[in-house]
PDB file of N, CA and C in Angstrom:
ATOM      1  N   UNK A   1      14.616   0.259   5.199  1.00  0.00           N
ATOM      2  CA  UNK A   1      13.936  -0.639   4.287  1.00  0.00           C
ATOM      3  C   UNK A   1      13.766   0.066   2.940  1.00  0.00           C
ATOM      4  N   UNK A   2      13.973  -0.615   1.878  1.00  0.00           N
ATOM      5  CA  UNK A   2      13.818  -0.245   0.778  1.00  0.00           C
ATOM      6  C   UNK A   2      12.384  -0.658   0.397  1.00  0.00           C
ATOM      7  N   UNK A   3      11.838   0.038  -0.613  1.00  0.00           N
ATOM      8  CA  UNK A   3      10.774  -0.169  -1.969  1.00  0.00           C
ATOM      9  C   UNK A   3      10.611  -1.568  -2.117  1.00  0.00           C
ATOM     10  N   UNK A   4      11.643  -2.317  -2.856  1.00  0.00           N
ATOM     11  CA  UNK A   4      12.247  -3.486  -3.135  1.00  0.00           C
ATOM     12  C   UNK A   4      11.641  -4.158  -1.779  1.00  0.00           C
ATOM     13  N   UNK A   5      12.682  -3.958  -0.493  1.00  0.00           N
ATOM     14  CA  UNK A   5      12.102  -4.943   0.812  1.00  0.00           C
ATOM     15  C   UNK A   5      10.795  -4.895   1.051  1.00  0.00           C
ATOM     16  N   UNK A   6      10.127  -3.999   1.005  1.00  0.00           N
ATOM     17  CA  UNK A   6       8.549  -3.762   1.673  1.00  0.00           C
ATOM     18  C   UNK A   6       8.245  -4.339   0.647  1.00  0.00           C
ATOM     19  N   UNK A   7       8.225  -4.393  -1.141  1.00  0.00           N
ATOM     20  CA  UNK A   7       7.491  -5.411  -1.903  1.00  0.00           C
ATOM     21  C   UNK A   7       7.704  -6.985  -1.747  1.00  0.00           C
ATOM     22  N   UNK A   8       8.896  -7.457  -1.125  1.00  0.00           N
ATOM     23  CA  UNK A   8       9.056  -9.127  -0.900  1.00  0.00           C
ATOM     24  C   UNK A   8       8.854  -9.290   0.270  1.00  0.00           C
ATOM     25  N   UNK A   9       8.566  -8.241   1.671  1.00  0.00           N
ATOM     26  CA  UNK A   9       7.159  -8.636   2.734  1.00  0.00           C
ATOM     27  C   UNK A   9       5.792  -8.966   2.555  1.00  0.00           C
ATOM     28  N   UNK A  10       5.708  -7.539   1.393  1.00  0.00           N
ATOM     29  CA  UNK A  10       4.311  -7.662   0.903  1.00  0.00           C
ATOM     30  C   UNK A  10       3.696  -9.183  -0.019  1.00  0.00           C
ATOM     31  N   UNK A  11       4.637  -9.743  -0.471  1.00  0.00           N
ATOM     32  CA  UNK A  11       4.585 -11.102  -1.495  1.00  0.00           C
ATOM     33  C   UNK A  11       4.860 -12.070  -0.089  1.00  0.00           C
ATOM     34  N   UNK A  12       5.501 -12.040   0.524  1.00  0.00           N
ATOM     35  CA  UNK A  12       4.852 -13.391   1.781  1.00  0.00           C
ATOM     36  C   UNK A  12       4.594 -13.179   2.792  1.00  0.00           C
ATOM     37  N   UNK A  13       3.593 -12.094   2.602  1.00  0.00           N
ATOM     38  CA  UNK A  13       2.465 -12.075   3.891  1.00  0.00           C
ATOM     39  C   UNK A  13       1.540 -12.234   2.763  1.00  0.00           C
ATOM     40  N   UNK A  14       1.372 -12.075   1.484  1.00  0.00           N
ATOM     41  CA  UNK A  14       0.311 -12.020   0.432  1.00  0.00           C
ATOM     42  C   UNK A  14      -0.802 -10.751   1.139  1.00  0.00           C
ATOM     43  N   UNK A  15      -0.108  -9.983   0.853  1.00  0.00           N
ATOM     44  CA  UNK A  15      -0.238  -8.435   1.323  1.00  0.00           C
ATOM     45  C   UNK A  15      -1.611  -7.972   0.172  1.00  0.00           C
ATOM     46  N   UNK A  16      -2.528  -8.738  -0.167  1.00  0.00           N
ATOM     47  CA  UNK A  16      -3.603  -8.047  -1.578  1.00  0.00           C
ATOM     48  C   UNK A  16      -5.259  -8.355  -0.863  1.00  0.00           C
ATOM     49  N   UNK A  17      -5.704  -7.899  -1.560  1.00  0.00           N
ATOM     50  CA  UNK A  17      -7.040  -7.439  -1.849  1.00  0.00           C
ATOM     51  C   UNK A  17      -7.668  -8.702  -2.992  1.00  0.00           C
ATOM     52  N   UNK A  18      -8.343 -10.032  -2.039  1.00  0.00           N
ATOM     53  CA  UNK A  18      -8.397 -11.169  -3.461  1.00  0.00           C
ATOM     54  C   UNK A  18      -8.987 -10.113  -4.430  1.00  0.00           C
ATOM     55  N   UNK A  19      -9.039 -10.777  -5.675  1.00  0.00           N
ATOM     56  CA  UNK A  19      -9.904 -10.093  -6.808  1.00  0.00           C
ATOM     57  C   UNK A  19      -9.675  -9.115  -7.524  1.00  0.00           C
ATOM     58  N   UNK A  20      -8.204  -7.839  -6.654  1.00  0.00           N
ATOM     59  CA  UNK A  20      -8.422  -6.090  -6.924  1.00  0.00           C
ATOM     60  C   UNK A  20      -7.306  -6.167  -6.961  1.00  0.00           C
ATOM     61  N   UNK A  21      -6.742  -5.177  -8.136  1.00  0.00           N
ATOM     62  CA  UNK A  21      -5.439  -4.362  -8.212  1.00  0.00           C
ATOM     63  C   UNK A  21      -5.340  -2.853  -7.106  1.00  0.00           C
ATOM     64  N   UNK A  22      -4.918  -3.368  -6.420  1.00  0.00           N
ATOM     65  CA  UNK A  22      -4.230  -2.270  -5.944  1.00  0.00           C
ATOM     66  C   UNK A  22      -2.909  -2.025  -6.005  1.00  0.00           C
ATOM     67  N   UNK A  23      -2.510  -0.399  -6.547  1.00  0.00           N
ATOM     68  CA  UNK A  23      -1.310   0.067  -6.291  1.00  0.00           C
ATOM     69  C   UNK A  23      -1.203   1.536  -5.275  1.00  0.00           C
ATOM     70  N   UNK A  24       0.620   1.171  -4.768  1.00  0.00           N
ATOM     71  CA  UNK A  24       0.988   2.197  -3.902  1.00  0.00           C
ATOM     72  C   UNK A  24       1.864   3.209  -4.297  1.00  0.00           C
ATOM     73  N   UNK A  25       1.237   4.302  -4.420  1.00  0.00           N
ATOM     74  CA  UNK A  25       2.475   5.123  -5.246  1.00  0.00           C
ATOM     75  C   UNK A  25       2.932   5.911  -4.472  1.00  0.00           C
ATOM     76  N   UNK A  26       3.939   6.096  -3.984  1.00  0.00           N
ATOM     77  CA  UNK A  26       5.374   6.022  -3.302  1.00  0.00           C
ATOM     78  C   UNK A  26       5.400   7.484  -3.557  1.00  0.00           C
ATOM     79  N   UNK A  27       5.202   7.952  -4.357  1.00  0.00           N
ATOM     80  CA  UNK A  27       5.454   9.444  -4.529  1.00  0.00           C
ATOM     81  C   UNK A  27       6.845   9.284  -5.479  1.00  0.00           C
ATOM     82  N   UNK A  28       7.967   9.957  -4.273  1.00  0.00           N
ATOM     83  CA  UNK A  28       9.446   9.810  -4.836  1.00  0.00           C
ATOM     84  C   UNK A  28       9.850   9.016  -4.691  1.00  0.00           C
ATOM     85  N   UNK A  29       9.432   7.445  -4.438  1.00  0.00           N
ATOM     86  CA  UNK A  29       9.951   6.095  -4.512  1.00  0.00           C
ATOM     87  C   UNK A  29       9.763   5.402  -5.531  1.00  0.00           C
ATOM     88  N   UNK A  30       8.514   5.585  -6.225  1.00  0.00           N
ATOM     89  CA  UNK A  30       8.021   4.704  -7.254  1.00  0.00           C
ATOM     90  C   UNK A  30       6.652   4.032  -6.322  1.00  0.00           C
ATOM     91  N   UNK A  31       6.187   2.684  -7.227  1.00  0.00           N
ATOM     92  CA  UNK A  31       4.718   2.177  -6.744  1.00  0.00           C
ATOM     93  C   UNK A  31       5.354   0.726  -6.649  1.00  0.00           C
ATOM     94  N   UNK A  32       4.268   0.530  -5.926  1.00  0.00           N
ATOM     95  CA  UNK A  32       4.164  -1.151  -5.703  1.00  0.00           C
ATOM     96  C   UNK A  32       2.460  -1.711  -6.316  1.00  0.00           C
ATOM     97  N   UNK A  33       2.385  -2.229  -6.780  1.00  0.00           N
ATOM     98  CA  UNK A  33       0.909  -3.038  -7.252  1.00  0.00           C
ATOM     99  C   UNK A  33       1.186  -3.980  -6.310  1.00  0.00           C
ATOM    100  N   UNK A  34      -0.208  -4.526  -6.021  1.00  0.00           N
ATOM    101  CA  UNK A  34      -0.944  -5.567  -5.283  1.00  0.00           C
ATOM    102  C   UNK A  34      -1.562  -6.091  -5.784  1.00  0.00           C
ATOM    103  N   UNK A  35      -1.263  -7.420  -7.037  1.00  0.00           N
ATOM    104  CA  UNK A  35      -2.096  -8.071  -7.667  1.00  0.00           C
ATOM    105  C   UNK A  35      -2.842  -8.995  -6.958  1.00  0.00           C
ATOM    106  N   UNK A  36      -4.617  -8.469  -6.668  1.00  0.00           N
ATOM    107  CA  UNK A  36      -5.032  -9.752  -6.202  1.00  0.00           C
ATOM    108  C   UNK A  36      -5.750 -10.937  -7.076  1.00  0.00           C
ATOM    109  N   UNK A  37      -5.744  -9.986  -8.018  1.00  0.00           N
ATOM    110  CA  UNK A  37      -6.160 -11.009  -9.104  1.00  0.00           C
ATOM    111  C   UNK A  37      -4.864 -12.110  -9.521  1.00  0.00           C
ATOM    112  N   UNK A  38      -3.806 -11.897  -9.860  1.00  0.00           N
ATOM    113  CA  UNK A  38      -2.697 -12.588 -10.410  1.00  0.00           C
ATOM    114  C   UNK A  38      -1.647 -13.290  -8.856  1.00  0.00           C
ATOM    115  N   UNK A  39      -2.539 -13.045  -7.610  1.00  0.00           N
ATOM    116  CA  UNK A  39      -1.814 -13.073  -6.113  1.00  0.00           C
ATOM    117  C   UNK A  39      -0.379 -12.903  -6.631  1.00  0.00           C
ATOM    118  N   UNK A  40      -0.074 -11.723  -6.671  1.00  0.00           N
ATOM    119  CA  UNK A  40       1.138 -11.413  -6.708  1.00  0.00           C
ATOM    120  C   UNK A  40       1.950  -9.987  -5.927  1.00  0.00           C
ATOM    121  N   UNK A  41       3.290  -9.404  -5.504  1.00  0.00           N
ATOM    122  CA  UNK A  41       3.441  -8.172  -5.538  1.00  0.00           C
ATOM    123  C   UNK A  41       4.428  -8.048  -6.642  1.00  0.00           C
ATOM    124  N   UNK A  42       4.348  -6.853  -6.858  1.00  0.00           N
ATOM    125  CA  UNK A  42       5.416  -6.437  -7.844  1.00  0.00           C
ATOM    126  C   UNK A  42       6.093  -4.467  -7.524  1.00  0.00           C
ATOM    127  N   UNK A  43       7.210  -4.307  -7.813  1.00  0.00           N
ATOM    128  CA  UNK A  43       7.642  -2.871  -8.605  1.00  0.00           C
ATOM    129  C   UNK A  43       7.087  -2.134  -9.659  1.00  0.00           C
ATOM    130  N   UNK A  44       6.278  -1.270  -9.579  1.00  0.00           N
ATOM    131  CA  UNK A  44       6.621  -0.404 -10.924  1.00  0.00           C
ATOM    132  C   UNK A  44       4.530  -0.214 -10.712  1.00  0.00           C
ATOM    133  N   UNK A  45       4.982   0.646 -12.268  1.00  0.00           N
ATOM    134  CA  UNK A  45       3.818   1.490 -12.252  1.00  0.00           C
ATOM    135  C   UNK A  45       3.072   0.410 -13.229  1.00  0.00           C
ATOM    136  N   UNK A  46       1.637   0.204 -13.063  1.00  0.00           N
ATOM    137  CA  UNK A  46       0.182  -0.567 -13.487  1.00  0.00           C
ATOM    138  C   UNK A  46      -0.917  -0.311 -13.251  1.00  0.00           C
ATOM    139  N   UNK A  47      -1.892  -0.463 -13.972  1.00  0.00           N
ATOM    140  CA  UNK A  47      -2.989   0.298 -13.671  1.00  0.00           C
ATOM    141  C   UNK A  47      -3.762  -1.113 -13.014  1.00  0.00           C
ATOM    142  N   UNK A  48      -4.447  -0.061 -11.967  1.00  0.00           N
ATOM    143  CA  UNK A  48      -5.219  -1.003 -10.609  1.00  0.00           C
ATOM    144  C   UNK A  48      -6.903  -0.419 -10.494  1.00  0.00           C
ATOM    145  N   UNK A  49      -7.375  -0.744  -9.734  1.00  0.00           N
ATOM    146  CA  UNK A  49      -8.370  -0.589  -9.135  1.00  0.00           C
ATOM    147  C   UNK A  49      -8.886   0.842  -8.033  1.00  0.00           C
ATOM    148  N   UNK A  50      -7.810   0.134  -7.576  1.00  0.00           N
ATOM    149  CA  UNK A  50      -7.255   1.627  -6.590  1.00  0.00           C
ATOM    150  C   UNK A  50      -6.226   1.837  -6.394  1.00  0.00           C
ATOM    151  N   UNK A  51      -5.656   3.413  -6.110  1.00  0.00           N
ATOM    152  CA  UNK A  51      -4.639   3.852  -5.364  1.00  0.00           C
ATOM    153  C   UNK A  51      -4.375   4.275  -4.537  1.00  0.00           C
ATOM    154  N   UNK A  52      -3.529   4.323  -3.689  1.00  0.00           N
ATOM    155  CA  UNK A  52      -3.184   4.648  -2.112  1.00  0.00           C
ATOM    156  C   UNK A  52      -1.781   5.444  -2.702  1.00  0.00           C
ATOM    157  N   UNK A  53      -1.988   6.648  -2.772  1.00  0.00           N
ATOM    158  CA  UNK A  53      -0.557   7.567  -2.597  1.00  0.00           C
ATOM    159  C   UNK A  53      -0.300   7.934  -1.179  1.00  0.00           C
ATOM    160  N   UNK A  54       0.924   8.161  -0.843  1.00  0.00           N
ATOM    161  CA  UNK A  54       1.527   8.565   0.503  1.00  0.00           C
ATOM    162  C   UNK A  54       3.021   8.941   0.103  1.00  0.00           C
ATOM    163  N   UNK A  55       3.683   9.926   0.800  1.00  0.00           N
ATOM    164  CA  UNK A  55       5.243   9.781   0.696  1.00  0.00           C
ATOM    165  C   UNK A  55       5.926   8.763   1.225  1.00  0.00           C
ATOM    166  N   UNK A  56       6.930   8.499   1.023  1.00  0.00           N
ATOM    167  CA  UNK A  56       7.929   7.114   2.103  1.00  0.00           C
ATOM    168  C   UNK A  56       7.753   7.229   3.617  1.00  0.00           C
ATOM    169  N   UNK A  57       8.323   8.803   3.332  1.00  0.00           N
ATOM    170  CA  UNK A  57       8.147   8.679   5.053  1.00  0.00           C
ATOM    171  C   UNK A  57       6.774   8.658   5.589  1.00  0.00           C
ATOM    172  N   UNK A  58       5.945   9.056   4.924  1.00  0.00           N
ATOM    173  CA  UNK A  58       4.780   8.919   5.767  1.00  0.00           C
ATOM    174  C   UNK A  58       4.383   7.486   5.433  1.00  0.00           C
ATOM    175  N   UNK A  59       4.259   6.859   4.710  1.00  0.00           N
ATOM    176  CA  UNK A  59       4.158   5.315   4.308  1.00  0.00           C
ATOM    177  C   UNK A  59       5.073   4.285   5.930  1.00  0.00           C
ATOM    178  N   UNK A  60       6.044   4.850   5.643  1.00  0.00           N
ATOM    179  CA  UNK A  60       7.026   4.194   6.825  1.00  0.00           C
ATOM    180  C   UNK A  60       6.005   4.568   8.460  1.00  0.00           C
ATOM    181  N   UNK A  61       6.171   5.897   8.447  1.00  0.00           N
ATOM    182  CA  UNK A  61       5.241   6.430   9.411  1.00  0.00           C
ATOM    183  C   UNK A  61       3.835   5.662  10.122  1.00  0.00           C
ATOM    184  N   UNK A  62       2.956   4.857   8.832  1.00  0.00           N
ATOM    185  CA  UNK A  62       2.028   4.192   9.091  1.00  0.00           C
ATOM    186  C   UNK A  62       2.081   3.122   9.442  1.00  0.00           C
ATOM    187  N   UNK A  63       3.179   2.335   8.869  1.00  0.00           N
ATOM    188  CA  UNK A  63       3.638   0.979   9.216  1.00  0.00           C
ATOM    189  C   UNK A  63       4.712   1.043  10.691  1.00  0.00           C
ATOM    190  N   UNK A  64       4.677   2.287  10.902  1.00  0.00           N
ATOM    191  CA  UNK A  64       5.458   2.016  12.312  1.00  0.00           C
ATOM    192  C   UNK A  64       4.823   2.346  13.519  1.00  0.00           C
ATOM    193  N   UNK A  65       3.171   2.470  12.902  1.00  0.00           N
ATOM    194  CA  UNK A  65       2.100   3.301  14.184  1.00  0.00           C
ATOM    195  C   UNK A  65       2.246   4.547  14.530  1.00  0.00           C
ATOM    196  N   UNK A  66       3.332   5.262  13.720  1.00  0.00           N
ATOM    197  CA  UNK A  66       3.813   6.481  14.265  1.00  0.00           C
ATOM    198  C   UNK A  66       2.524   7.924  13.484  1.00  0.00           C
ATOM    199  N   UNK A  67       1.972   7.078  12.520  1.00  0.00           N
ATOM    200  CA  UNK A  67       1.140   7.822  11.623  1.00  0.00           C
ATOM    201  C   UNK A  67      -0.823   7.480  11.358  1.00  0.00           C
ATOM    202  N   UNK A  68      -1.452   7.896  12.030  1.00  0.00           N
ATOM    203  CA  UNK A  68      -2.730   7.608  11.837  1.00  0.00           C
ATOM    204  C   UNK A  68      -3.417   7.141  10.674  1.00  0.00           C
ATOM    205  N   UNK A  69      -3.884   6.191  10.079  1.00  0.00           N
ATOM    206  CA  UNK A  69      -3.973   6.433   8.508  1.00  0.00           C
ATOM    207  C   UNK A  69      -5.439   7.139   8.803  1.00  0.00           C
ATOM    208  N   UNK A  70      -6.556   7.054   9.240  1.00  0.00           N
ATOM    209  CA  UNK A  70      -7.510   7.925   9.192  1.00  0.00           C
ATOM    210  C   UNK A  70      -7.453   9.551   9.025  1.00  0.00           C
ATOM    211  N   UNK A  71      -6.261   9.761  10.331  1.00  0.00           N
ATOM    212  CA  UNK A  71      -5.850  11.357  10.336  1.00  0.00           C
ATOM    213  C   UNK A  71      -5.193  11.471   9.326  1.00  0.00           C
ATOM    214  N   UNK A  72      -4.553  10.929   8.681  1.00  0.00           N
ATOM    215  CA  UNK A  72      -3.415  10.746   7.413  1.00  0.00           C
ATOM    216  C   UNK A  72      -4.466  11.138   6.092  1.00  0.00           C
ATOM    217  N   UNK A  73      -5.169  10.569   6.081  1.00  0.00           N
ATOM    218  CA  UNK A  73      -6.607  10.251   4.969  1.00  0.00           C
ATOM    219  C   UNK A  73      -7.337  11.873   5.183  1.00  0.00           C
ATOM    220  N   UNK A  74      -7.498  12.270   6.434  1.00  0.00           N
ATOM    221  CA  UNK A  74      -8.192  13.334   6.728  1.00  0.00           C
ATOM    222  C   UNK A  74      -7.382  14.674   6.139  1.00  0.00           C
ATOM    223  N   UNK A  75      -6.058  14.579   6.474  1.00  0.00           N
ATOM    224  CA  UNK A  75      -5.200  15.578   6.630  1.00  0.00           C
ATOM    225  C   UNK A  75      -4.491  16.352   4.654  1.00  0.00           C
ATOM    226  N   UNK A  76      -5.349  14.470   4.343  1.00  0.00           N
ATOM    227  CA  UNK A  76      -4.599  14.525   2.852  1.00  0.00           C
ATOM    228  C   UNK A  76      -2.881  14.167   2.729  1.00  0.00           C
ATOM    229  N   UNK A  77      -2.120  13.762   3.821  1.00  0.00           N
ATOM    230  CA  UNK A  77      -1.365  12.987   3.628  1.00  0.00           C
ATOM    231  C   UNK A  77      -1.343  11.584   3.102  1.00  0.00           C
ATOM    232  N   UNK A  78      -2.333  11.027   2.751  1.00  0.00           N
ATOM    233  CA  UNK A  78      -2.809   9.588   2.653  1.00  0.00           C
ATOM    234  C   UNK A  78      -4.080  10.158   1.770  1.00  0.00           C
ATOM    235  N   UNK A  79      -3.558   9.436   0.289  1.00  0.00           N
ATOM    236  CA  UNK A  79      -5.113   9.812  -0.471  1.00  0.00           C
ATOM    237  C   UNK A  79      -5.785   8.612  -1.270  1.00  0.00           C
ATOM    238  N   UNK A  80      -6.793   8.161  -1.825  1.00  0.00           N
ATOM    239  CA  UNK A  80      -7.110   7.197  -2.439  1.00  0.00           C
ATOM    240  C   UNK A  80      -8.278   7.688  -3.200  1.00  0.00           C
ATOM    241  N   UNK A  81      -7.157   7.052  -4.690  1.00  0.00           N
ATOM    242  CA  UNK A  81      -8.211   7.406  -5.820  1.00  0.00           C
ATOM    243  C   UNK A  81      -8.837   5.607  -6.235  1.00  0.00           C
ATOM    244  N   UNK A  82     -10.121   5.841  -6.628  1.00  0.00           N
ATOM    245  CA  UNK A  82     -11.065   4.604  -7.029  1.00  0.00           C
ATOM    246  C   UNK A  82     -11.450   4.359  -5.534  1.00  0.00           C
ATOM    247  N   UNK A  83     -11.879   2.787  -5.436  1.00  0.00           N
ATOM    248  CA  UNK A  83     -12.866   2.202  -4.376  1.00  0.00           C
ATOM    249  C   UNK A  83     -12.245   2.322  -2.901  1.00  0.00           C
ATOM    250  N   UNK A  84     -12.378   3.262  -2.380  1.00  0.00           N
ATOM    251  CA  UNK A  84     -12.145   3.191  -0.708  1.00  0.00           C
ATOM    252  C   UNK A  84     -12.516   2.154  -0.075  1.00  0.00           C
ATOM    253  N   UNK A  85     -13.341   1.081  -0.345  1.00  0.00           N
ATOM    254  CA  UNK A  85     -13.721   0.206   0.455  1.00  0.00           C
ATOM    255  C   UNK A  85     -12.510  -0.631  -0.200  1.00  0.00           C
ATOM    256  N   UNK A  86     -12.477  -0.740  -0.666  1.00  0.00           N
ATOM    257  CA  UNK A  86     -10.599  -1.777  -1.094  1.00  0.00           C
ATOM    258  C   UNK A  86      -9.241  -1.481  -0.200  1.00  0.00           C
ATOM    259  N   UNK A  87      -9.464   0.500   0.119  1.00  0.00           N
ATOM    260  CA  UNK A  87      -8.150   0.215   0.477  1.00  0.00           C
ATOM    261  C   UNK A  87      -8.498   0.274   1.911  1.00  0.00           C
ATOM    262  N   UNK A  88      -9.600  -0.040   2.643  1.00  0.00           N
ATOM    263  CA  UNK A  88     -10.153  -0.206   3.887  1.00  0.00           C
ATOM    264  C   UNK A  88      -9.586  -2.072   4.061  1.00  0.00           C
ATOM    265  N   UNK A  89      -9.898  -2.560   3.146  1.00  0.00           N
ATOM    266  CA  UNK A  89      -9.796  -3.897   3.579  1.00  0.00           C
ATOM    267  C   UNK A  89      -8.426  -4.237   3.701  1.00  0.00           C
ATOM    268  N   UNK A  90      -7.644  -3.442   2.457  1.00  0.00           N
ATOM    269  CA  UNK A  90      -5.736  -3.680   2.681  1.00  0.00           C
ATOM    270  C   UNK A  90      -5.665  -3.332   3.896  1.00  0.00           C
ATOM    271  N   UNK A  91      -5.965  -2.207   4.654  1.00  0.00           N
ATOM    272  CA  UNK A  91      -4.946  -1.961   5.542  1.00  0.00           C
ATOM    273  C   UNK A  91      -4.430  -2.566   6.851  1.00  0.00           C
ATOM    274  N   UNK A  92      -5.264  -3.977   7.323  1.00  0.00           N
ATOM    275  CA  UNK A  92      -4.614  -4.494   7.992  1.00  0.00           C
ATOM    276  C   UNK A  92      -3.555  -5.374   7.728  1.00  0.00           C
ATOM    277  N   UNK A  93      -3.551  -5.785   6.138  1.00  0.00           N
ATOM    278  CA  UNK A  93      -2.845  -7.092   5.624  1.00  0.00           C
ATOM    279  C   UNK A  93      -1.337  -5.973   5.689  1.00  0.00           C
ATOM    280  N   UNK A  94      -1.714  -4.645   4.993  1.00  0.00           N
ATOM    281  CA  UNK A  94      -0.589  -4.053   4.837  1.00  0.00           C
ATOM    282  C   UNK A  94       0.478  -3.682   6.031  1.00  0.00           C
ATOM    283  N   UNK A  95      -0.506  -3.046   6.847  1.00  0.00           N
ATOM    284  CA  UNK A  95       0.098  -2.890   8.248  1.00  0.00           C
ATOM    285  C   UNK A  95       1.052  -4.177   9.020  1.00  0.00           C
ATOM    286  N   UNK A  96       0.277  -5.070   8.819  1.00  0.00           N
ATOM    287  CA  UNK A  96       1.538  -6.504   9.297  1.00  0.00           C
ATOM    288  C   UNK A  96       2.758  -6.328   8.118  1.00  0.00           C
ATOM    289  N   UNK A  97       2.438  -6.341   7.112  1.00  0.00           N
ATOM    290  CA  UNK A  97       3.712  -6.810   6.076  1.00  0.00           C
ATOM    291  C   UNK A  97       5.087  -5.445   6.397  1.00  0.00           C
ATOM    292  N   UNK A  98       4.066  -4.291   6.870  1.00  0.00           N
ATOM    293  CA  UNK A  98       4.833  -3.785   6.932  1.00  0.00           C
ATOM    294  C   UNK A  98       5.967  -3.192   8.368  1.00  0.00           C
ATOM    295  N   UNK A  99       5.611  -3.797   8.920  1.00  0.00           N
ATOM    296  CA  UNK A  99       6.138  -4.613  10.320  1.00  0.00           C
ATOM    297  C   UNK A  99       7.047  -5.209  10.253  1.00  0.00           C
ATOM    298  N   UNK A 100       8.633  -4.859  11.098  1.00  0.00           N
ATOM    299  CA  UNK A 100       9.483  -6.033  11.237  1.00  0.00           C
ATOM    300  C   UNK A 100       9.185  -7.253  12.011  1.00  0.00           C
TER     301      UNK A 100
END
């Protein structure tokens, strides 16, 4: 799966946070925003609310159950800058979208 595919799961599962920008920065992939204000997903870098950095593979890792996001969060593989309670509420919407 590409960047690209996981952002047009994320746009019809409506993968957001009503109200909050969240973006995912990919590390060496690039980011995805989660407009919940504009209900949208998109590519590329924007300033949000919060961020959820992870590498791909560990990003992939989470969406395949293979990766704890708590232990992930603990370990500092999984970090979030701004409101933690935002990216508490993504992570189930995200976890489906990111599901075959």
């Amino acid at each position: 799966m590409t960047i690209e595919e996981l952002a047009t799961k994320m746009q019809e599962s409506r993968a957001w946070v009503a109200g909050k920008r969240v973006r995912l920065d990919l590390r060496n992939q690039g980011s995805i925003l989660l407009d919940g204000v504009a209900e949208e997903v998109s590519v590329g870098e924007a300033n949000a609310d919060t961020i959820v950095s992870a590498t791909w593979d560990d990003w992939k890792a989470l969406g395949a159950g293979e990766l704890d996001p708590i232990g992930a969060f603990m370990n500092g593989r999984l970090r979030v800058e701004g409101d933690l309670s935002v990216a508490m509420q993504l992570q189930s919407a995200l976890m489906s979208s990111e599901r075959p």
